[in-house]
Each structure stands twice: as structure tokens, then as C-alpha cells.
N, C-alpha and C. Protein backbone atom coordinates (compact mmCIF):
# COMPACT_ATOMS: atom_id res chain seq x y z
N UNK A 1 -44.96 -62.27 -209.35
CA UNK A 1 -46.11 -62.59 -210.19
C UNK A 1 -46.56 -64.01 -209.91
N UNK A 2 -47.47 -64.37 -209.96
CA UNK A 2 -48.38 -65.79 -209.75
C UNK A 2 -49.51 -65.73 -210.59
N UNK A 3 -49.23 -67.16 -211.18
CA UNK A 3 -50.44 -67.68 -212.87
C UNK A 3 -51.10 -68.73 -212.24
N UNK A 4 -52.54 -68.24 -212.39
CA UNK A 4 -52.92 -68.79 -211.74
C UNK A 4 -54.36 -69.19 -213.04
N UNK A 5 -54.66 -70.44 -213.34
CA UNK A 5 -55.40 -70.92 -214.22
C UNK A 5 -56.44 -70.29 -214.47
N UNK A 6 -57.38 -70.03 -215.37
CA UNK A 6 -58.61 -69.56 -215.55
C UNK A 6 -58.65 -67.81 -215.58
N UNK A 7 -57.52 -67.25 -214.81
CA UNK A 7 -57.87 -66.00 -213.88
C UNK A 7 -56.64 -65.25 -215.00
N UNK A 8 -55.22 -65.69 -215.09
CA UNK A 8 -54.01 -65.25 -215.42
C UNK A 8 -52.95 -64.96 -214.62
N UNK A 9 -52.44 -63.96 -215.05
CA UNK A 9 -51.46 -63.51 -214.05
C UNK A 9 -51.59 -62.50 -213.16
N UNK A 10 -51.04 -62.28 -211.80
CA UNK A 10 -51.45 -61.61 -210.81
C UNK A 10 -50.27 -61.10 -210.73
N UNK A 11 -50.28 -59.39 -210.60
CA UNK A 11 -49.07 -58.91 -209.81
C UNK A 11 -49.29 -58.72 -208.63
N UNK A 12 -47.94 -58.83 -207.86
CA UNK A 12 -47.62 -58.54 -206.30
C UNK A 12 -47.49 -57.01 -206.19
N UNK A 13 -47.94 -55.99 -205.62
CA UNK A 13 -47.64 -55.41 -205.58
C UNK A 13 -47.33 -54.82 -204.37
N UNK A 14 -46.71 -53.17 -203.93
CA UNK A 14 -46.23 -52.67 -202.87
C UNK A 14 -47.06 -51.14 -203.44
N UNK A 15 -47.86 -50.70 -202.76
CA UNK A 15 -48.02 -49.23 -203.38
C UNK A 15 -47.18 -47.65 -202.76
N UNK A 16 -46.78 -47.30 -203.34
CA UNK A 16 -45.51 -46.48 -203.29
C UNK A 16 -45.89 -45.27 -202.94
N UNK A 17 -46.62 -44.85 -203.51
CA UNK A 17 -47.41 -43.24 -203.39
C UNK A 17 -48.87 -43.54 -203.93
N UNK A 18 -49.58 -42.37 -203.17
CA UNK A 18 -50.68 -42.74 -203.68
C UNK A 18 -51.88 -43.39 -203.20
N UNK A 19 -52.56 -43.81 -204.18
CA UNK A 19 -53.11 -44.90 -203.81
C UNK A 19 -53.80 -45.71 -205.15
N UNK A 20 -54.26 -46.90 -205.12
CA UNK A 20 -54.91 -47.25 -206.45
C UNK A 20 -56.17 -47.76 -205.83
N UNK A 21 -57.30 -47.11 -207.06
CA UNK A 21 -58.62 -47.13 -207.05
C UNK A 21 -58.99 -48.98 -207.77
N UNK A 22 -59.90 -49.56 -207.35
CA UNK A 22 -60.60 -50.57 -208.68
C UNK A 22 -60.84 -49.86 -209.97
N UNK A 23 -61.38 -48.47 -210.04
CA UNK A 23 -61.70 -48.14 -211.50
C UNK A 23 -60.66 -47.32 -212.06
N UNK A 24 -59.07 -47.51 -211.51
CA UNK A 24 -57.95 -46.73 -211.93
C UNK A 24 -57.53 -47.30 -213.13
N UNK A 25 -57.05 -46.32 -214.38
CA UNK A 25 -56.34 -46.63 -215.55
C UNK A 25 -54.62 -47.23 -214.99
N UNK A 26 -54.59 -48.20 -215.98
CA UNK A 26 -53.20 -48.83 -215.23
C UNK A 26 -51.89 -48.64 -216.60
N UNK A 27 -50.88 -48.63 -215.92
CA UNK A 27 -49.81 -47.91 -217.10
C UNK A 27 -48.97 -48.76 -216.36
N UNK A 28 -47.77 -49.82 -217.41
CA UNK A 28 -47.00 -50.73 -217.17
C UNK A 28 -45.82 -49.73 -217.38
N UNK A 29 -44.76 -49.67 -216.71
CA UNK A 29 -42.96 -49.59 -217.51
C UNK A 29 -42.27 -50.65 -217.45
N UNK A 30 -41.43 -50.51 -218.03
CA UNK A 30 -40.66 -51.81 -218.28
C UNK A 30 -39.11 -50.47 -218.62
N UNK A 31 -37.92 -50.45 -217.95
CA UNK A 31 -36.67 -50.00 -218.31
C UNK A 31 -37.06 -49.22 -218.85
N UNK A 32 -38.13 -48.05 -218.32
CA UNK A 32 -38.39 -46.71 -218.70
C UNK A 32 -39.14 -46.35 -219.74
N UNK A 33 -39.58 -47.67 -220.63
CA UNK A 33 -40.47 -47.64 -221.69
C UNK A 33 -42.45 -48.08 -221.13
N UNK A 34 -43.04 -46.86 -221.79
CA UNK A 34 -44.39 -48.10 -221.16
C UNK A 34 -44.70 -49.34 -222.44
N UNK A 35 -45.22 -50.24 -221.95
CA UNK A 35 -45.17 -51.61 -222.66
C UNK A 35 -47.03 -51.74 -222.67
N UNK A 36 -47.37 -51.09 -221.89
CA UNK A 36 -49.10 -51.51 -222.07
C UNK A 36 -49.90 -50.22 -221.03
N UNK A 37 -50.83 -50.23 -221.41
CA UNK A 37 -51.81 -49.39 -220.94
C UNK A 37 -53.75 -49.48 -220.89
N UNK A 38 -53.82 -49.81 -220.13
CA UNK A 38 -55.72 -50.25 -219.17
C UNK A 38 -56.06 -49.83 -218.59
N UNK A 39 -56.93 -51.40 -218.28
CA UNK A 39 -57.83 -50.94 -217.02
C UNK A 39 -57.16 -52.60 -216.28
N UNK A 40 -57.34 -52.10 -215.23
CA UNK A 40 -57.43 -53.25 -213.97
C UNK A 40 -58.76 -54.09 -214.16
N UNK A 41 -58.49 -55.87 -213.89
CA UNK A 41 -59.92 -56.92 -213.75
C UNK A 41 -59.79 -56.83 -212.84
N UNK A 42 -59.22 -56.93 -211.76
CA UNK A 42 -59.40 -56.80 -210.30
C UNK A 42 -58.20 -56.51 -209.34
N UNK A 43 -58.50 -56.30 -208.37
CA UNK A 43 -57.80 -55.57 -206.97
C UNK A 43 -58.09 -56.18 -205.66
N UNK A 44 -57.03 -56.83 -205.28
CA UNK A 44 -57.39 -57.47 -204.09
C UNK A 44 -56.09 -57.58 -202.91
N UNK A 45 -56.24 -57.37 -201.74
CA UNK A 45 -56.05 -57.34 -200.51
C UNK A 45 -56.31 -58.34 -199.97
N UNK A 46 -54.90 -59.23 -199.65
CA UNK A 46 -55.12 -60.76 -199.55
C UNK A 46 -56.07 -61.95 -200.18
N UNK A 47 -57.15 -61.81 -199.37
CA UNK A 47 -57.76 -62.63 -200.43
C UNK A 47 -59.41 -62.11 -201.04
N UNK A 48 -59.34 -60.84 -200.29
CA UNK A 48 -60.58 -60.26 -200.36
C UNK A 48 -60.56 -59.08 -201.82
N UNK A 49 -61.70 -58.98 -202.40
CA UNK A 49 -61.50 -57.84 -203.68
C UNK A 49 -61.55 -56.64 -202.64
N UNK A 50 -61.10 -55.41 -202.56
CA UNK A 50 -60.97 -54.20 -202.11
C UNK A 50 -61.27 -53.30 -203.42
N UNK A 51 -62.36 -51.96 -202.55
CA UNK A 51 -62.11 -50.75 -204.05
C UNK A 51 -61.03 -49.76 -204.15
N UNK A 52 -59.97 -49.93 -203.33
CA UNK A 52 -58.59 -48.51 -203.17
C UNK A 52 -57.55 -49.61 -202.01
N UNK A 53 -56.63 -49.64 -202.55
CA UNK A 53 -55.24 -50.02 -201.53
C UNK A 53 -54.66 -48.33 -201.76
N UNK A 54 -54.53 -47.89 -199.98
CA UNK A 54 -53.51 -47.01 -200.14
C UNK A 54 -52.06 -47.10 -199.63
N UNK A 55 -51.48 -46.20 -200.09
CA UNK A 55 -49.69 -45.91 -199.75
C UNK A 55 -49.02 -46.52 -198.83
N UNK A 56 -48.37 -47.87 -198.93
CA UNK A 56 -47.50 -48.23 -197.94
C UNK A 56 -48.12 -50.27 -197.68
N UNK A 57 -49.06 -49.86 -198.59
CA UNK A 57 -49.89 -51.71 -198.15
C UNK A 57 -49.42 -52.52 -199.83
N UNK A 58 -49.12 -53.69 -199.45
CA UNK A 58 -49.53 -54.46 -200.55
C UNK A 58 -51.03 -55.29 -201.05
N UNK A 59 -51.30 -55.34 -202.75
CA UNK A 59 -52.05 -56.08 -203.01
C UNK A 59 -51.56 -56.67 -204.26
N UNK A 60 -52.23 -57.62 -204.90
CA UNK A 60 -52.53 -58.25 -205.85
C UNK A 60 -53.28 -57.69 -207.39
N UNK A 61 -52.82 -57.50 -208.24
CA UNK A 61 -53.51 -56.63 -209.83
C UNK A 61 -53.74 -57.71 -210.47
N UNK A 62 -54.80 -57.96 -211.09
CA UNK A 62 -55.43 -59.07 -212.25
C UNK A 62 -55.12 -57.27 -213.62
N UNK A 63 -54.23 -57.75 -214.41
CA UNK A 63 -54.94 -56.56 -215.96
C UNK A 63 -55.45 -57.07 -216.46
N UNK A 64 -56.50 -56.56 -217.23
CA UNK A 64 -57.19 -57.13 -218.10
C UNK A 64 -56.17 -57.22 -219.60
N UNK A 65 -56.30 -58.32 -219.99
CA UNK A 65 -55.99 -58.30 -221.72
C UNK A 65 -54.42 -58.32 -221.23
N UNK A 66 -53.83 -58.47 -220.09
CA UNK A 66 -52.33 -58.50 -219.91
C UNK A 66 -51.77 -59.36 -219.40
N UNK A 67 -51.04 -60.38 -220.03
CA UNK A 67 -50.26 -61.00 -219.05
C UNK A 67 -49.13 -61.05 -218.60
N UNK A 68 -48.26 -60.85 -219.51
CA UNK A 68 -46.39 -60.31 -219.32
C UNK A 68 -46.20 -59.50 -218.77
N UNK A 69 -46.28 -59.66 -217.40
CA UNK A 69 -46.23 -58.56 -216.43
C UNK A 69 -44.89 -59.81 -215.95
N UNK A 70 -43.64 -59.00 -215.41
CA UNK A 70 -42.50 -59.32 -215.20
C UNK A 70 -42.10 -58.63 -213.60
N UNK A 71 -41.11 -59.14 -213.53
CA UNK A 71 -40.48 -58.63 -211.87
C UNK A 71 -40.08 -57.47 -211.83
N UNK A 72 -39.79 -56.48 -211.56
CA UNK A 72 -39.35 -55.18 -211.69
C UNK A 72 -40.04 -54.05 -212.99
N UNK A 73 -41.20 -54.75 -212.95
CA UNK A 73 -42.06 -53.31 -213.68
C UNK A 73 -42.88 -52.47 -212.76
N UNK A 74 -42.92 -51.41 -213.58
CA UNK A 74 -43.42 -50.35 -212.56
C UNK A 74 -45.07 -50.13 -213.09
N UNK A 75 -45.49 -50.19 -212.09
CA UNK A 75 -47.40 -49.97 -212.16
C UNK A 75 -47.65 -48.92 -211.95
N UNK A 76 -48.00 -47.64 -213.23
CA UNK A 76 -48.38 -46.52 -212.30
C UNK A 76 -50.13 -46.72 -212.49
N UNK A 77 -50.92 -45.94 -211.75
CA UNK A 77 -52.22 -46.04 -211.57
C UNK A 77 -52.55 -44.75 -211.98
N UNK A 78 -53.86 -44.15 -212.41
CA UNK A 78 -53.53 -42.84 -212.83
C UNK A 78 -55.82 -42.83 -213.26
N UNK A 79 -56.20 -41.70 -212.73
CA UNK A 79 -57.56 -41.45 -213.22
C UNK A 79 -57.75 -40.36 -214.01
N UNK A 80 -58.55 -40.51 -215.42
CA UNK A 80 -58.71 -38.96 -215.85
C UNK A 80 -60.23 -38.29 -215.25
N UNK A 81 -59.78 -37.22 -215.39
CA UNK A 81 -61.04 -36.68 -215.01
C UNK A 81 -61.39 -35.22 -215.82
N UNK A 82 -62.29 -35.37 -216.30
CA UNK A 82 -62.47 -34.28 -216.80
C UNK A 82 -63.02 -33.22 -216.19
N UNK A 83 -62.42 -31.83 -217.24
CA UNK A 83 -62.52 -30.91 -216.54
C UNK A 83 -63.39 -29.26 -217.30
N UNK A 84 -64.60 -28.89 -216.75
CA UNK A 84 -65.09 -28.22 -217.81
C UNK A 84 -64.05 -26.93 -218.18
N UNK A 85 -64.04 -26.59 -219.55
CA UNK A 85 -63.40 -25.52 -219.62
C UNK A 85 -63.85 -24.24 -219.08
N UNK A 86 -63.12 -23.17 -219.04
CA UNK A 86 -63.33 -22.03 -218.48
C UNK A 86 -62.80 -20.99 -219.24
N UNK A 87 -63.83 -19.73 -219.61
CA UNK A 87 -63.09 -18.49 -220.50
C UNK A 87 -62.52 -17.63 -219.68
């Protein structure tokens, strides 16, 4: 993690599976509990904003409204989408 004035805290991340979008809902764990649940302020790939890091690259997470983001939490990324029903 790196605090960085004005902006907050930034996670490091590694993406595991997947991939994460800029407009992905973000879900914290912490020792198997979730501790918070959003949206992402930004997504970035070194030093550039990116709209999707996929599987196997690292980037950087700004959360919004979050800052206690700690070493060994888990970021899952996750979109809803709705779906019309069907009879």
C-alpha cells in the first residue's frame, strides 16, 4: 500500500483471475471476513489510468471512501448485471 497526499491510499495489486474493469464493484476480505464494499476512484497501470488490467499483470486501486486497506487483503472485483426475467 502507498499514501499518498491529496489522493489516499493506493493498493498494489497482482490480478489473480480474471480481470478488473474501471467500472467494477470492489469487495475487500480481510481473514475471510468482508470489511468494505464499492466502487473503485481509479485504476492504473504504472503510471497511466487504464479501463481493465487483466489476469497475471499488476496495478494500483485508489477506493473510493476507503482507506484501511492492509497487506494481505483480498480484492475481489465483481460486476452486476442484470438480467431480464424469463417465464
Amino acid at each position: 500500500t502507498f499514501k499518498i497526499t491529496k489522493v489516499g491510499t493506493i493498493a498494489g495489486c497482482m490480478v489473480l483471475d480474471g480481470k478488473i474493469t474501471r467500472n467494477s464493484k470492489i469487495r475487500i476480505v480481510r481473514d475471510g471476513v468482508v470489511v468494505y464494499t464499492g466502487e473503485l476512484a481509479s485504476l492504473k497501470r504504472f503510471k497511466d489510468d487504464v479501463k481493465e488490467v487483466n489476469k497475471g499483470y499488476e496495478c494500483g486501486l485508489n477506493i473510493q471512501n476507503f482507506n484501511n486497506i492492509e497487506v494481505g487483503d483480498i480484492v475481489e472485483a465483481y460486476e452486476q448485471v442484470e438480467v431480464a426475467r424469463k417465464l
